[in-house]
Protein backbone atom coordinates (compact mmCIF):
# COMPACT_ATOMS: atom_id res chain seq x y z
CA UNK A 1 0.00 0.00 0.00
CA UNK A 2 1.72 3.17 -0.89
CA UNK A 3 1.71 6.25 1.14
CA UNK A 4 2.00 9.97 0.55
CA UNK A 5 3.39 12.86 2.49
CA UNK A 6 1.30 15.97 1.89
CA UNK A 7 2.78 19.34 2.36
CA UNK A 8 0.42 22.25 3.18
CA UNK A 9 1.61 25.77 3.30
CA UNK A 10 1.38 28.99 2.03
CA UNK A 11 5.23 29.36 2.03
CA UNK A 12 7.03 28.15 -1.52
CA UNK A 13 10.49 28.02 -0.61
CA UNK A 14 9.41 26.13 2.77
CA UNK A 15 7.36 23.51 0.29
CA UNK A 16 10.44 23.21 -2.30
CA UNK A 17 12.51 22.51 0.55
CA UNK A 18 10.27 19.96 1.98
CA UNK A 19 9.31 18.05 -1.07
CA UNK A 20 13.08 18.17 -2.03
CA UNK A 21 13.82 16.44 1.32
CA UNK A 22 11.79 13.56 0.78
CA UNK A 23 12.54 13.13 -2.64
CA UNK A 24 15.78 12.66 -1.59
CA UNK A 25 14.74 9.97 1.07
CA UNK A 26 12.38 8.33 -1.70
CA UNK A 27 8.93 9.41 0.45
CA UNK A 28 6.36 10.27 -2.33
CA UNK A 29 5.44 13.58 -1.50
CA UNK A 30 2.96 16.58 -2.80
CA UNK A 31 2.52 20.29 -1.92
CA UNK A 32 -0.26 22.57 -1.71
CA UNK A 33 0.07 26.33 -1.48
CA UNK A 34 -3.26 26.37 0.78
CA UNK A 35 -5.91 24.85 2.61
CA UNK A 36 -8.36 25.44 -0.02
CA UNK A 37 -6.05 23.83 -2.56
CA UNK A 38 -5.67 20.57 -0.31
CA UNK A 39 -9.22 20.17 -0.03
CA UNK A 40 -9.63 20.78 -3.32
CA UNK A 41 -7.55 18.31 -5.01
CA UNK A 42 -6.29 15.67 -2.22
CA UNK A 43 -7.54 12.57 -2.24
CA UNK A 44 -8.07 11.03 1.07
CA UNK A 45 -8.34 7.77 0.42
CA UNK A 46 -4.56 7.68 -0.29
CA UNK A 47 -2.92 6.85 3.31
CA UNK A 48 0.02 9.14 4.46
CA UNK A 49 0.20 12.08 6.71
CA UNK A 50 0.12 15.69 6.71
CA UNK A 51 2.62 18.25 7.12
CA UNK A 52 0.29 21.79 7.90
CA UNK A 53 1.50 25.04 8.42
CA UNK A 54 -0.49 27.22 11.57
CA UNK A 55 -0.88 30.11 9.89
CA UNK A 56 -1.58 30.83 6.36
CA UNK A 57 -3.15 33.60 4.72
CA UNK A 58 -7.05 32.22 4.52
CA UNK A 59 -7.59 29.01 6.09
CA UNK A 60 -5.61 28.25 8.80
CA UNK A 61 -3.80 25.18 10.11
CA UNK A 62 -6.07 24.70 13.01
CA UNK A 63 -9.15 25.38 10.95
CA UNK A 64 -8.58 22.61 8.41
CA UNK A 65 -7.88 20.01 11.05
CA UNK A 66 -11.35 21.19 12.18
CA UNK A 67 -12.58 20.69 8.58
CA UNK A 68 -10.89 17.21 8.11
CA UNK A 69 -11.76 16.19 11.45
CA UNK A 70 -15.77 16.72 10.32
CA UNK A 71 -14.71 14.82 7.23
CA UNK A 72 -13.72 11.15 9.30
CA UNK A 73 -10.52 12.19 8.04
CA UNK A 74 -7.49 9.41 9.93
CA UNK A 75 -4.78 10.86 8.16
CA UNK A 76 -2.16 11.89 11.09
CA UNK A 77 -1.40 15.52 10.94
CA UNK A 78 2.55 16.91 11.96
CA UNK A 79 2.22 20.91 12.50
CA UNK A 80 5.42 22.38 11.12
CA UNK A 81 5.09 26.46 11.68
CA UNK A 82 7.50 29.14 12.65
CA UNK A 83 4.85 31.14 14.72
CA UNK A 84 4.61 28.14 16.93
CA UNK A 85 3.53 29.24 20.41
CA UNK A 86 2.31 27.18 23.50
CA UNK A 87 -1.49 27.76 23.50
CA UNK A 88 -1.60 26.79 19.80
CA UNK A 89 0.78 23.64 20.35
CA UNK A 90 -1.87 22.42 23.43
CA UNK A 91 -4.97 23.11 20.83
CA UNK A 92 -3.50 21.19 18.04
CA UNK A 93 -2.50 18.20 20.00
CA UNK A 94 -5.98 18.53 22.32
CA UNK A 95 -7.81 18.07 18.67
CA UNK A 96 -5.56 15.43 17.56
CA UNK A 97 -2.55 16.52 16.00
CA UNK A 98 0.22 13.98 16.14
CA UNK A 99 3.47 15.93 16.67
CA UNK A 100 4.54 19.81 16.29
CA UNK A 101 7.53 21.25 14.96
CA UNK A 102 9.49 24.10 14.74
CA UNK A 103 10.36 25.99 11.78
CA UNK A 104 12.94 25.31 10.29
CA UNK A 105 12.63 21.64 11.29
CA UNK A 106 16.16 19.24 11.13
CA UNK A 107 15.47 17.03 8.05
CA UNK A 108 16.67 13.95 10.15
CA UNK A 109 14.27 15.09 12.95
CA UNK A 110 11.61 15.36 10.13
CA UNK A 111 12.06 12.41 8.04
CA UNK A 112 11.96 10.40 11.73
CA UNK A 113 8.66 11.21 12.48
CA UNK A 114 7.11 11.61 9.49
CA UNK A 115 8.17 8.20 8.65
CA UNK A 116 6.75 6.84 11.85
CA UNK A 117 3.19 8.23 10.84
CA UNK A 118 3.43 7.13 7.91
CA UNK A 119 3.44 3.47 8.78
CA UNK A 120 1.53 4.29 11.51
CA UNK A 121 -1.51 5.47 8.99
CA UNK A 122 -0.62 2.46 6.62
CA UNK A 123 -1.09 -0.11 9.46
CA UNK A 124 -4.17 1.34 10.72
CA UNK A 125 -5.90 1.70 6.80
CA UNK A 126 -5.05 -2.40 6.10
CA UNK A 127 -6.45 -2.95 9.55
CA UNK A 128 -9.99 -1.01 8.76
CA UNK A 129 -9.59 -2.91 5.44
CA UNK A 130 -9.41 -6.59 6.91
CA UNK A 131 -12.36 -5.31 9.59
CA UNK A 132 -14.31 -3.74 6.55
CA UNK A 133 -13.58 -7.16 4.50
CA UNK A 134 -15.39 -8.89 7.66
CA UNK A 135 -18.34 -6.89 7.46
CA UNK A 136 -18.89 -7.80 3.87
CA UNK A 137 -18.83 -11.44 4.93
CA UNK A 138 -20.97 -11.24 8.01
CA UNK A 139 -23.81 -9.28 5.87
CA UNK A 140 -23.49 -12.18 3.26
CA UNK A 141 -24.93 -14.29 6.19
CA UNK A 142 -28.62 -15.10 6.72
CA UNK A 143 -30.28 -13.51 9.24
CA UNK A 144 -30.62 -16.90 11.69
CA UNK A 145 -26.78 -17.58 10.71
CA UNK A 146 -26.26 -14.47 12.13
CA UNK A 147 -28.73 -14.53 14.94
CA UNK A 148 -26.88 -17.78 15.84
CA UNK A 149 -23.59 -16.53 15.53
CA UNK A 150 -24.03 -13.79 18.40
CA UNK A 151 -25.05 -16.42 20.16
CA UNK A 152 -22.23 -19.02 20.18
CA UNK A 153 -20.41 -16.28 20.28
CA UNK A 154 -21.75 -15.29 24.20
CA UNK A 155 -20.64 -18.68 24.42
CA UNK A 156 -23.96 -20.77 24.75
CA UNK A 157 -24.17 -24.25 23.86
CA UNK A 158 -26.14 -25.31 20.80
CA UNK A 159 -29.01 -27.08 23.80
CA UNK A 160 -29.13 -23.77 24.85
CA UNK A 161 -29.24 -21.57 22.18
CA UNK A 162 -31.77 -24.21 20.87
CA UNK A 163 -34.00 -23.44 23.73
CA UNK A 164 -33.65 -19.62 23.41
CA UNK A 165 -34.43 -19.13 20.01
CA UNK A 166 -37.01 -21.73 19.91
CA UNK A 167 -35.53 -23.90 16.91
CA UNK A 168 -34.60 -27.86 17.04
CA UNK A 169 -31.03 -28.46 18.43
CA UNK A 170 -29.75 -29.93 14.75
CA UNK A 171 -31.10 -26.45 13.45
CA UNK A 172 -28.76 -24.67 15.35
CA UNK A 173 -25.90 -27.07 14.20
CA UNK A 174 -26.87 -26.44 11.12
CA UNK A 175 -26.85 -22.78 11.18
CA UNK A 176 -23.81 -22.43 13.19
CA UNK A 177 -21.92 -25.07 11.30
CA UNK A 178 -22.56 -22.52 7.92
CA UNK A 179 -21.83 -19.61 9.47
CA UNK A 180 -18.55 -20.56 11.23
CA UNK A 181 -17.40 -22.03 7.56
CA UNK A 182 -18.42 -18.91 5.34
CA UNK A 183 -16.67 -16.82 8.38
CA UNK A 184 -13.52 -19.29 8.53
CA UNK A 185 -14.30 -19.44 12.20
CA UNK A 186 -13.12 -22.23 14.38
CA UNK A 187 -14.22 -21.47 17.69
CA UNK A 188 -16.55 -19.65 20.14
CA UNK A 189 -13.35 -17.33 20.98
CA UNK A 190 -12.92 -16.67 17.63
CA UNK A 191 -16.86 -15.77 16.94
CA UNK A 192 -16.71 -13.32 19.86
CA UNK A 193 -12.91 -11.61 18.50
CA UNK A 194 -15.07 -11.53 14.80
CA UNK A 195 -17.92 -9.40 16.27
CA UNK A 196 -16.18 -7.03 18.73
CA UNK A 197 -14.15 -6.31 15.32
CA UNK A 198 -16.70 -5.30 13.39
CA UNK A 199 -18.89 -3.71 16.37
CA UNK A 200 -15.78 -1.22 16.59
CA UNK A 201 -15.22 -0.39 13.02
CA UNK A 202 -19.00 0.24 12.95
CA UNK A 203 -19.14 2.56 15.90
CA UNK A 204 -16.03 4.58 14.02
């Protein structure tokens, strides 16, 4: 899965610089003179991180994280700004920035943690992919498959869950047997680990 470093800021010898950094370190890597201009033309889909400048001339830093915050937006976002000051450092970590740097920033010290976010951002998109790859297969179930699925997975026996649902005990065998094969389920452990996954990617 490749991943992309996106550079936003209004300053274009600070963006040449950047881009010419990771170019050198072999980091794909794109610049955009603005907020707008991000929004515009990024694609999110595309995992990476972003490097955003605090203050530019229309949108600022802070209100794009806002914007890409309302958007479900994971991408891990590394403020790199030369009118750094505490109170804005504590609001863009308190709203989920990742890290925040000084202008001008070490390339080394850069590269380091951009490089960590960027795996970071690549591990967490193939995760939501595998979960979301789940989902698919759990809504390709019928609805008692799947009504007896939460069930063995609360760990109930098939006597039991026979009883509860009001269906003959070779029904239930049935049903679980089919839903535990389409799943590629083994075991009432792994039933249970197969639902809290998708439960959490839903709530996301």
């Amino acid at each position: 899965m490749e991943t992309l470093v996106r550079i936003v800021d209004d300053e274009e010898t600070v963006r040449n610089s950047e881009l010419f950094i990771f170019k050198l370190a072999g980091i794909p890597a794109v610049a955009y003179s603005s907020a707008e201009e991000f929004l515009a033309k990024d694609d999110l889909t595309v995992p990476g991180c972003i490097i955003l400048d605090l203050r530019m001339l229309e949108m600022s830093g802070l209100l794009l994280q806002r914007c890409l915050q309302e958007k479900g937006s994971d991408l891990p976002i590394i403020f790199l700004t030369g009118h750094g000051t505490v109170d804005a450092a504590v609001m863009a970590l308190k709203n989920g920035a990742v890290d925040f740097l000084q202008k001008p920033a070490k390339p080394e010290k850069l590269l380091e943690v951009v490089k960590v976010h960027l795996q970071k951002n690549k591990e967490l998109r193939l995760s939501k992919a595998l979960i979301q790859e789940k989902i698919h297969k759990f809504e390709r179930l019928t609805d008692r498959e799947k009504e007896v699925l939460r069930e063995v997975a609360s760990g109930k026996l098939n006597k039991q869950i026979a009883i509860d649902l009001n269906i003959a005990e070779q029904t239930v065998k049935i049903h679980r047997g089919n839903a535990m094969h389409k799943l590629g389920l083994r075991s009432a452990l792994d039933a249970s680990a197969f639902l809290v996954d998708i439960e959490r990617l839903r709530k996301k």
